[in-house]
Protein backbone atom coordinates (compact mmCIF):
# COMPACT_ATOMS: atom_id res chain seq x y z
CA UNK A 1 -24.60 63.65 66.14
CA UNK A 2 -22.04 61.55 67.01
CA UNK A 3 -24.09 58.10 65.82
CA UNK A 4 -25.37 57.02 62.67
CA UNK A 5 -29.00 57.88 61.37
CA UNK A 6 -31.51 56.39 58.68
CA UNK A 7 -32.20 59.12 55.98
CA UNK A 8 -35.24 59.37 55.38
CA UNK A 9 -34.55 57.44 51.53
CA UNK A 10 -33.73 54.22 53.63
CA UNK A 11 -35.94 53.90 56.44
CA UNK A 12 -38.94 51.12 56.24
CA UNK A 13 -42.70 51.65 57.05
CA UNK A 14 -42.28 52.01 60.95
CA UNK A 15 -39.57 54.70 60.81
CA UNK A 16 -40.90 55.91 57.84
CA UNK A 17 -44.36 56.71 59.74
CA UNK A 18 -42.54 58.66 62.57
CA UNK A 19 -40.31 60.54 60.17
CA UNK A 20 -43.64 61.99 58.18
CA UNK A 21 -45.76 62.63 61.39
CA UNK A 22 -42.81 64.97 62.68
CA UNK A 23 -42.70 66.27 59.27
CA UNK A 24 -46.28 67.21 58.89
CA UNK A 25 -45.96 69.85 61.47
CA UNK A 26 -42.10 70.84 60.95
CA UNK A 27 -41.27 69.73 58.11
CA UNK A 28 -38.70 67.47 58.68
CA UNK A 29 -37.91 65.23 62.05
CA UNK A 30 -36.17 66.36 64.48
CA UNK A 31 -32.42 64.98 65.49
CA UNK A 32 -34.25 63.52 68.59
CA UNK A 33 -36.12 61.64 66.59
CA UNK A 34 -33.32 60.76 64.08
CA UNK A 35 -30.97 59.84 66.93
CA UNK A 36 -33.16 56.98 67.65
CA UNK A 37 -33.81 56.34 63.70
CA UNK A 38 -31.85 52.59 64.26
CA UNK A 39 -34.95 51.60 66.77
CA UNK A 40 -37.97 52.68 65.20
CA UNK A 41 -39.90 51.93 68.52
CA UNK A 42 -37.67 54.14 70.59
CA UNK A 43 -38.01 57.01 68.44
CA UNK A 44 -41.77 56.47 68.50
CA UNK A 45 -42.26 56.16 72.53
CA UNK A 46 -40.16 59.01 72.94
CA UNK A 47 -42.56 61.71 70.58
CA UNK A 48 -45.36 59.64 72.58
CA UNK A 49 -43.56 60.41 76.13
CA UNK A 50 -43.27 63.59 75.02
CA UNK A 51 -46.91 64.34 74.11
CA UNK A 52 -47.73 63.07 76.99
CA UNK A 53 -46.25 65.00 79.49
CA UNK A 54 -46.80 68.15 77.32
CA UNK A 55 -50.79 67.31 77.46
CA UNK A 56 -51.27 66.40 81.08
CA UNK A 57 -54.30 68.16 82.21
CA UNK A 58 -53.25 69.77 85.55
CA UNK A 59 -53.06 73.12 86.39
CA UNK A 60 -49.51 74.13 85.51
CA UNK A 61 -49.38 76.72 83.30
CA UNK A 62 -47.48 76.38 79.97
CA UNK A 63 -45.14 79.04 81.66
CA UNK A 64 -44.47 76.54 84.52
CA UNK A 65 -43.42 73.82 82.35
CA UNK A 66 -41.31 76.26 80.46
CA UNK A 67 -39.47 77.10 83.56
CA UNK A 68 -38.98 73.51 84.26
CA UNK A 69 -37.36 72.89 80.75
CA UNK A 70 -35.02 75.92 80.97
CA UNK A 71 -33.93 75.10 84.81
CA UNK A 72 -33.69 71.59 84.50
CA UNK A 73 -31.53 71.99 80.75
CA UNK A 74 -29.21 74.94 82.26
CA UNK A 75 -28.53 72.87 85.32
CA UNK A 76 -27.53 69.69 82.67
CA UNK A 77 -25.73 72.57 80.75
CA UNK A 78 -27.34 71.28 77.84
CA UNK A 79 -27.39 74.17 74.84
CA UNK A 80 -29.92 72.18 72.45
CA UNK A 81 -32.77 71.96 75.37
CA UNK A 82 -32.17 75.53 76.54
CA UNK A 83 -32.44 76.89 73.17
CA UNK A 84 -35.98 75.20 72.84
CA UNK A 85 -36.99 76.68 76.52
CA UNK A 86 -35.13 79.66 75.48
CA UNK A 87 -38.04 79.99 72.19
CA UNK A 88 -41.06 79.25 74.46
CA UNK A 89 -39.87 81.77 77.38
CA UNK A 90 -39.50 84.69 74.73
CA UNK A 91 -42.99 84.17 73.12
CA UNK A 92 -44.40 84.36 77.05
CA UNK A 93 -42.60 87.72 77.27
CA UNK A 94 -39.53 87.35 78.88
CA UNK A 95 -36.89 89.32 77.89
CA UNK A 96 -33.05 88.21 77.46
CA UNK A 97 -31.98 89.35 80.71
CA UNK A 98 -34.70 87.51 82.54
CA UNK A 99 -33.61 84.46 81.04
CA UNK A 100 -30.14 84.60 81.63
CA UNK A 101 -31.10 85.20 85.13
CA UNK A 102 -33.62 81.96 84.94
CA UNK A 103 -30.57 79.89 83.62
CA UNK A 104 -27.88 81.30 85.99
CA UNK A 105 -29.54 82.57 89.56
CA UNK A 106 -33.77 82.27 89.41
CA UNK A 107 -33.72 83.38 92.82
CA UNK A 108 -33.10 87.25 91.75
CA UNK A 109 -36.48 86.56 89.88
CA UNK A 110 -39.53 89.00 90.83
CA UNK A 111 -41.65 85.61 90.37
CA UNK A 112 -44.49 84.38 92.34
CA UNK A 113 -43.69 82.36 95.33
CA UNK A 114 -45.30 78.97 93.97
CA UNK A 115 -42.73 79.63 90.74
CA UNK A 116 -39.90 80.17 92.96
CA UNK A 117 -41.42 76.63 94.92
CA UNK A 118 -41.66 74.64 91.10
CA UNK A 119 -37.93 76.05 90.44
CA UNK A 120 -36.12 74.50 94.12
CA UNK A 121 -38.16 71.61 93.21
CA UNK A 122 -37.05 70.96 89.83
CA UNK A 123 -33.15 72.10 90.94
CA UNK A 124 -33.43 69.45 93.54
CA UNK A 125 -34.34 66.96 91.49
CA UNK A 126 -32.18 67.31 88.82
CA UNK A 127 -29.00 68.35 91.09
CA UNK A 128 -29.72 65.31 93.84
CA UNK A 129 -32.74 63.04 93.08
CA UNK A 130 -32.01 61.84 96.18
CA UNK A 131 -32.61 64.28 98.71
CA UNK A 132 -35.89 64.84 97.49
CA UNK A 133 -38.51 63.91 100.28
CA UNK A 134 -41.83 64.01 101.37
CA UNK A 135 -41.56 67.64 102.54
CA UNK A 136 -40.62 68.85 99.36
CA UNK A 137 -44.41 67.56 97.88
CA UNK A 138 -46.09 69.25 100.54
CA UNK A 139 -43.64 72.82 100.21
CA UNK A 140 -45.55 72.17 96.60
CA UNK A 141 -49.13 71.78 98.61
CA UNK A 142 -48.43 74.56 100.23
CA UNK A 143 -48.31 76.76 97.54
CA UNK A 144 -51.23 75.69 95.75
CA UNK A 145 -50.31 72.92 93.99
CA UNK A 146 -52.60 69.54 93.34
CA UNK A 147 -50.95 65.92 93.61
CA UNK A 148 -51.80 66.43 89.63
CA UNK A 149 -49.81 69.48 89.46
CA UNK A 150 -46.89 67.91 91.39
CA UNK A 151 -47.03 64.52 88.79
CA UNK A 152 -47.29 67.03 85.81
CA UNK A 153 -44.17 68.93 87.57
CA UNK A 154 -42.22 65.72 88.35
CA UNK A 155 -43.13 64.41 84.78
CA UNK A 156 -41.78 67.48 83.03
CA UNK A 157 -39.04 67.44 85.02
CA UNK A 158 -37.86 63.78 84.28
CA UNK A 159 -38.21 64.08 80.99
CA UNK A 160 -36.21 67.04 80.34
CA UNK A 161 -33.64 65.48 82.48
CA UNK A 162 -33.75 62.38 80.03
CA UNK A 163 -33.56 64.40 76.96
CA UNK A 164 -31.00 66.38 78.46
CA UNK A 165 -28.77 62.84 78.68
CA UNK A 166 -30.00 61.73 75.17
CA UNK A 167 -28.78 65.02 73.72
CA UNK A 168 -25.48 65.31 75.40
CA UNK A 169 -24.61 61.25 75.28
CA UNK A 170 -25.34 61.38 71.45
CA UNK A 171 -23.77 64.62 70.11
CA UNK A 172 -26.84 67.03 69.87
CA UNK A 173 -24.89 70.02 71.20
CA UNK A 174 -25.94 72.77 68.97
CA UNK A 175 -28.87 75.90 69.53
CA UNK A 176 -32.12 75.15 67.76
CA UNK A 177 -32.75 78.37 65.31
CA UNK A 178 -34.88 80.80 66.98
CA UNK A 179 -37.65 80.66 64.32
CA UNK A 180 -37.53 77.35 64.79
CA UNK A 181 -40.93 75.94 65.01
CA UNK A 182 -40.50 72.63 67.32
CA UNK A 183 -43.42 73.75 69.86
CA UNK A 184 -45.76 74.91 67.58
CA UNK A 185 -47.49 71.24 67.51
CA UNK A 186 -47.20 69.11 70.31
CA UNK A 187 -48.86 65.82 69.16
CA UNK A 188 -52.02 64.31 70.80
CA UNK A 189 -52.48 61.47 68.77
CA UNK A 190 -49.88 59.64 66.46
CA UNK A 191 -52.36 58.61 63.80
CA UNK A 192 -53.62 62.27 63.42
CA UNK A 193 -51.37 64.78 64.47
CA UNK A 194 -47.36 65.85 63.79
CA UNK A 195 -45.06 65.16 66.60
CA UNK A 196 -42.72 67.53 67.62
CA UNK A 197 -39.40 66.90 70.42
């Protein structure tokens, strides 16, 4: 990381909080979280935000937001954020080349049509937020998708996009260790549960 963090032997009650609720379910925070260790409150929204989107009840499937992640962090070129997707894809069953594939040219994919529709829609909003129009929602409709599904979608999408930018902007360039454990508790509630991002 290419700014300063609070070690966990200097931080106050706040930061101290947020450092031990990470820690409960991975045993240590994150560097997400520590890269925002000089603004306690930041660091906190941001394991909120990301429980958040992570717990929206629509109908996308945890393989959907998966493909989000991976698309949306290979487009950014961003190795920490694809190494994370990278986890959750190979626990759903996809193999290495599949993956590659994913990151590189989805549209070889054997995936189902409303995939393929999630995929454009996340490249096109990461590539050119602007282009993105009406017609792309209802290309969404049209394969299924609720209004609740396309929030969830757009949700997922923006904040993988701003992790992406936090990651890259602050020096977290490296591949999370493939036992690594950073999905295995997303956090519902701060005052109960380990947060995880």
């Amino acid at each position: 990381m290419w700014i300063e963090t609070i070690p966990y032997e200097e931080v106050g009650d706040d930061l101290r909080a947020i450092y031990d609720w990470q820690a409960m379910a991975l045993g240590k925070p994150t560097e997400m979280t520590l890269v925002g260790s000089s603004y306690p409150r930041l660091a906190a929204t941001r394991l909120d935000r990301y429980a958040a989107s992570e717990r929206c009840p629509s109908n996308l499937t945890k393989h959907q937001r998966n493909l989000i992640s991976l698309v949306t962090s290979s487009l950014n070129s961003v190795t920490y954020c694809m190494s994370q997707a990278t986890i959750r894809l190979r626990k759903a069953g996809f193999d290495n080349n599949q993956i590659v594939a994913l990151a590189n040219n989805p549209d070889v994919l054997d995936l189902p049509p409303a995939d393929h529709e999630l995929i454009r829609y996340t490249t096109r909003l990461t590539r050119s937020p602007d282009s993105v129009t009406q017609e792309d929602i209802e290309r969404l409709r049209s394969h299924g998708f609720t209004d609740l599904d396309i929030l969830d979608a757009n949700s997922q999408c923006a904040h993988v996009n701003y992790v992406n930018r936090v990651s890259r902007g602050l020096g977290i360039t490296h591949a999370v260790d493939h036992d690594s454990p950073a999905y295995s508790a997303i956090p519902e509630d701060r005052s109960t549960e380990a947060p995880n991002d």
